[in-house]
N, C-alpha and C. Protein backbone atom coordinates (compact mmCIF):
# COMPACT_ATOMS: atom_id res chain seq x y z
N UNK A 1 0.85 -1.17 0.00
CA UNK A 1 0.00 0.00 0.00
C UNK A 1 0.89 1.23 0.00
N UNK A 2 0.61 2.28 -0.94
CA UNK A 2 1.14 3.49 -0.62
C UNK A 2 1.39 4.14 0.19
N UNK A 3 2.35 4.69 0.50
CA UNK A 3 2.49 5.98 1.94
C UNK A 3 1.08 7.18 1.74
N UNK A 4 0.82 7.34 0.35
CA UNK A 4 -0.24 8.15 0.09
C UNK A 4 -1.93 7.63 0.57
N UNK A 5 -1.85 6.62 0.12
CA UNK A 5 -3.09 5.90 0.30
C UNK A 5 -3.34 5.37 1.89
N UNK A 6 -1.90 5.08 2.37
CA UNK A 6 -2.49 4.94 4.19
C UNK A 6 -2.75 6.06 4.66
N UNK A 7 -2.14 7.29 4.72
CA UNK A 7 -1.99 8.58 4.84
C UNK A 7 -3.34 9.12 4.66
N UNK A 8 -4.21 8.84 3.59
CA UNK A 8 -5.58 9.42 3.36
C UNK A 8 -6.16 8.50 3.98
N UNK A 9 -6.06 6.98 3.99
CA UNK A 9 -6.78 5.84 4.99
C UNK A 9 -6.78 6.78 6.46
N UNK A 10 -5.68 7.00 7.07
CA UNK A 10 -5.80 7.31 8.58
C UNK A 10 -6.60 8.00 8.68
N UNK A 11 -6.36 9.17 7.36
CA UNK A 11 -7.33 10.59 7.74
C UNK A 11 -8.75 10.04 7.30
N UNK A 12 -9.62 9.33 6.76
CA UNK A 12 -10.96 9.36 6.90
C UNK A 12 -10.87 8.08 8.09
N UNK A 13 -10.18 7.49 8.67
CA UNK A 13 -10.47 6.84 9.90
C UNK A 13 -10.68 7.62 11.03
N UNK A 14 -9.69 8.63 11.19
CA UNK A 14 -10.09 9.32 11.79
C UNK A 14 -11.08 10.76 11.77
N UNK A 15 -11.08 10.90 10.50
CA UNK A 15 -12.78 11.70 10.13
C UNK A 15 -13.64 11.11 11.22
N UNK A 16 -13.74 9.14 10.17
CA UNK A 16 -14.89 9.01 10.87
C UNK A 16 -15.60 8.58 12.16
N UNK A 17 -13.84 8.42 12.93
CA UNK A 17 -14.13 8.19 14.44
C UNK A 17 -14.87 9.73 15.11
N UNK A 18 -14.08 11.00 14.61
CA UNK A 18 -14.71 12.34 15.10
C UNK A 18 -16.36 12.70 15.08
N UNK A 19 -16.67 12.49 13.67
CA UNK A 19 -17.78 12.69 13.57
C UNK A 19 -18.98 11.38 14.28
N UNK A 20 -18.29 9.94 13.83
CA UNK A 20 -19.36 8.71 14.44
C UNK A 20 -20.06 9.76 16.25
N UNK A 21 -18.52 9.82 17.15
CA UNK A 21 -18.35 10.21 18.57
C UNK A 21 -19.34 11.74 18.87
N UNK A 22 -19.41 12.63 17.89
CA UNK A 22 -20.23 13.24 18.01
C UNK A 22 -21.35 13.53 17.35
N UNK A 23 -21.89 12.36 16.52
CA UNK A 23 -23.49 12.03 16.21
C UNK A 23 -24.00 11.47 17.44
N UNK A 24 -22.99 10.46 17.75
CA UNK A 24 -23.85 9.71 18.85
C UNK A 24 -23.86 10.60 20.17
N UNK A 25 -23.14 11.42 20.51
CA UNK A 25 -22.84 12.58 22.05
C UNK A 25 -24.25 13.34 21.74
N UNK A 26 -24.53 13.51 20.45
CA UNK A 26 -25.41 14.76 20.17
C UNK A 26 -26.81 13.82 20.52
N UNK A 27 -26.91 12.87 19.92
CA UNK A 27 -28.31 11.62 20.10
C UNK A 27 -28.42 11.56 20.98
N UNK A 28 -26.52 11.14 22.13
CA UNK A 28 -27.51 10.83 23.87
C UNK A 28 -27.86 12.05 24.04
N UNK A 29 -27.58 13.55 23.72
CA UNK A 29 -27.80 14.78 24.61
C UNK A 29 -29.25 15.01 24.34
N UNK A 30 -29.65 14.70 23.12
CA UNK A 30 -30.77 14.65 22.68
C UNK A 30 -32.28 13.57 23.67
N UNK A 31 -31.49 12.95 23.64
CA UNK A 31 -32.33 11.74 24.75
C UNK A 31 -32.24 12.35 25.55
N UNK A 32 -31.56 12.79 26.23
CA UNK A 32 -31.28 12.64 27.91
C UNK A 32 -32.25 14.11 28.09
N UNK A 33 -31.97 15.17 27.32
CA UNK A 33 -32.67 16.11 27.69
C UNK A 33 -33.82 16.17 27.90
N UNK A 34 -34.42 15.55 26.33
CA UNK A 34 -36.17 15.07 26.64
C UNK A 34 -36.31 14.52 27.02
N UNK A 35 -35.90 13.70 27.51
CA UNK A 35 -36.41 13.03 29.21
C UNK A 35 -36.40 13.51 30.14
N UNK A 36 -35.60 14.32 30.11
CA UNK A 36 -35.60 15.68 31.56
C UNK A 36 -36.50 16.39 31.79
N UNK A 37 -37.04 16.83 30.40
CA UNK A 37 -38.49 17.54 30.15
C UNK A 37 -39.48 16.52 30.07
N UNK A 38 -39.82 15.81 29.43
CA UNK A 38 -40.63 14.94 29.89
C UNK A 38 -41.04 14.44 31.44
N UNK A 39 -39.87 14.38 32.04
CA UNK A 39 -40.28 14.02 33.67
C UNK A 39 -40.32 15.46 34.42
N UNK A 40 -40.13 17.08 33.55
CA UNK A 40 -40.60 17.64 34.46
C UNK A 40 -41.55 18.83 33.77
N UNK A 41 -42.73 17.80 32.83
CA UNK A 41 -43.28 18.16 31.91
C UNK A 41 -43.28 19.89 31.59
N UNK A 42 -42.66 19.78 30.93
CA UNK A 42 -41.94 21.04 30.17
C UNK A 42 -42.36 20.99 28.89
N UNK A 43 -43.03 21.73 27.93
CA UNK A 43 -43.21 20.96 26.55
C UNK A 43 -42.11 22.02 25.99
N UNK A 44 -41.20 22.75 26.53
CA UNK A 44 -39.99 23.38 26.09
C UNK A 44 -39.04 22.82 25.92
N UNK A 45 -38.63 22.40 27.02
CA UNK A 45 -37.77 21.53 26.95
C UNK A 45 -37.25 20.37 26.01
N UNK A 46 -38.65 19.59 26.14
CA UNK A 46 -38.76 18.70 25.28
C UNK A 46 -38.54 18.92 23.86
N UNK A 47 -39.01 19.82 22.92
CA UNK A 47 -39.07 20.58 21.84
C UNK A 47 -37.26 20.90 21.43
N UNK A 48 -36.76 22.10 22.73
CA UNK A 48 -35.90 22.32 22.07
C UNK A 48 -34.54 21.68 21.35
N UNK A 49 -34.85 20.46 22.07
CA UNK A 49 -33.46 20.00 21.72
C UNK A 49 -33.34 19.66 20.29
N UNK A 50 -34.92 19.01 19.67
CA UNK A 50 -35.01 18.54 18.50
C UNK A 50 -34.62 19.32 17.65
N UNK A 51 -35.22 20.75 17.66
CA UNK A 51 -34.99 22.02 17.31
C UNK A 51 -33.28 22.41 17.33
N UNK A 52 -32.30 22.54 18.04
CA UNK A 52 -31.37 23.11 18.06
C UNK A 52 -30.26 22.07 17.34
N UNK A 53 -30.32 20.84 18.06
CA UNK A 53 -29.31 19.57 17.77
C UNK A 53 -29.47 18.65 16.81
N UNK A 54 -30.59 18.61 16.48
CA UNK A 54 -30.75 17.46 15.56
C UNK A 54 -30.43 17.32 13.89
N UNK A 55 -30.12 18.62 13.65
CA UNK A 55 -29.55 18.96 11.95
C UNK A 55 -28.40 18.66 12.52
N UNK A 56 -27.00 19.20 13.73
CA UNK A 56 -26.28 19.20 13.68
C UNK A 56 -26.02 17.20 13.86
N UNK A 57 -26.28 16.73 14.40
CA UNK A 57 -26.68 15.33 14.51
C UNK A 57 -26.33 14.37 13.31
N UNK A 58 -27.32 15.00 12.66
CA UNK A 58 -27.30 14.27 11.40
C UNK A 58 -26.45 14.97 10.05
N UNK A 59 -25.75 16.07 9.92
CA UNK A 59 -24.96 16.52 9.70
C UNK A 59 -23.35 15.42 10.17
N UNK A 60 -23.59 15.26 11.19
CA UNK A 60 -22.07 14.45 11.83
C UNK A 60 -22.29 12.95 11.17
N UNK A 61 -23.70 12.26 11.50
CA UNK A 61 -23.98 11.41 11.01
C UNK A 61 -23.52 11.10 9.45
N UNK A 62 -23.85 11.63 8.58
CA UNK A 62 -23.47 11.74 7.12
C UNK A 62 -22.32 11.93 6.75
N UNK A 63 -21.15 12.78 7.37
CA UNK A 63 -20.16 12.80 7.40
C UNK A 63 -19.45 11.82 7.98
N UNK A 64 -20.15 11.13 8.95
CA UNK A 64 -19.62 9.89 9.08
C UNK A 64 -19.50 8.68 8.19
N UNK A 65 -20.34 8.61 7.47
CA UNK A 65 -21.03 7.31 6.68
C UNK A 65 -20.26 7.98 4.95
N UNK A 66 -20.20 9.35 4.79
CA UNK A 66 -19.03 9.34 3.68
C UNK A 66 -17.70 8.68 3.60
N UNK A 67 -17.37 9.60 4.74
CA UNK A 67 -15.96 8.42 5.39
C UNK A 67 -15.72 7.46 5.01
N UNK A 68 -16.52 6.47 6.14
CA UNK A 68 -16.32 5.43 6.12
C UNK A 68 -16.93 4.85 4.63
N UNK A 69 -17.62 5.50 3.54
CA UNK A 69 -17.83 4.79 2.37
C UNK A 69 -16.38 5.14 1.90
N UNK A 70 -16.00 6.35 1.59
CA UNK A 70 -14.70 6.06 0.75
C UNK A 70 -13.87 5.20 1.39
N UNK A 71 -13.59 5.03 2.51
CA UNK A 71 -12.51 4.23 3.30
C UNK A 71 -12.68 2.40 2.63
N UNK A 72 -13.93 2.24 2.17
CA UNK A 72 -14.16 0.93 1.56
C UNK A 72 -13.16 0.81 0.08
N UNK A 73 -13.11 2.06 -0.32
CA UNK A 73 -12.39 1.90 -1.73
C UNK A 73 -10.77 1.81 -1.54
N UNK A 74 -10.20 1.98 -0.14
CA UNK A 74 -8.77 2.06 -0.60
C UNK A 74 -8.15 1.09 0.12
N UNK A 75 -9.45 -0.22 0.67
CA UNK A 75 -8.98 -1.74 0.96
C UNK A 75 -7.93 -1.30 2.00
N UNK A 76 -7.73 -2.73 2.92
CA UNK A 76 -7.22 -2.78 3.64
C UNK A 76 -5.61 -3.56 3.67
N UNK A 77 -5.04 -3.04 4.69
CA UNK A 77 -3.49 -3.76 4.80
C UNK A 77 -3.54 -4.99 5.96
N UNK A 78 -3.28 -6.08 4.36
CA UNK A 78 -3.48 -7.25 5.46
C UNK A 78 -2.03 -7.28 6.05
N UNK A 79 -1.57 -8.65 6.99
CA UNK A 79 -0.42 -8.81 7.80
C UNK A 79 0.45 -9.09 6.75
N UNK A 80 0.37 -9.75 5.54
CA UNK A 80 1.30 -9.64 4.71
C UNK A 80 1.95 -8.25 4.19
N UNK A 81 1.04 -7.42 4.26
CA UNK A 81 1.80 -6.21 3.66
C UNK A 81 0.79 -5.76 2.45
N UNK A 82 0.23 -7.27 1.96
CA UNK A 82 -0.37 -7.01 0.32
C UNK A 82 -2.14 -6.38 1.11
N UNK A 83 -2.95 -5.31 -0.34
CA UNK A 83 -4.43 -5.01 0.08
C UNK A 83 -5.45 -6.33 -0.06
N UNK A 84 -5.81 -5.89 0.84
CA UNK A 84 -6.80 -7.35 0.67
C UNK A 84 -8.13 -7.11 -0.16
């Protein structure tokens, strides 16, 4: 495998560890809040989070799932050395 091609491998691995870690931070904050409002029936509460977080959410989400699609095209380094 290329020095070029691991080099862009690392970087959408680690794209898509950044973004996976904060789709899912944004989903639990998302949960956790409306449930907060929900148990202290707030219909504000509840509302806003959908409202403020949830584009950004799925924004991270998609950027995740690009990633990791191109990361399918530049195969992996088996223990031999050769792409599998």
């Amino acid at each position: 495998m290329s020095t070029a091609r691991r080099r862009t491998g690392s970087i959408l691995d680690t794209v898509f560890v950044l973004f996976l870690v904060a789709a899912l931070g944004l989903g639990t904050t998302i949960v956790a809040v409306q449930t907060i409002g929900l148990a202290s029936t707030d219909p504000r509460v509840v509302e806003w989070p959908d409202a403020m977080l949830n584009t950004p959410a799925v924004l991270c989400a998609a950027v995740a799932g690009i990633a990791a699609f191109l990361r399918t095209y530049l195969g992996d380094e088996s223990k031999d050395g050769e792409t599998a």
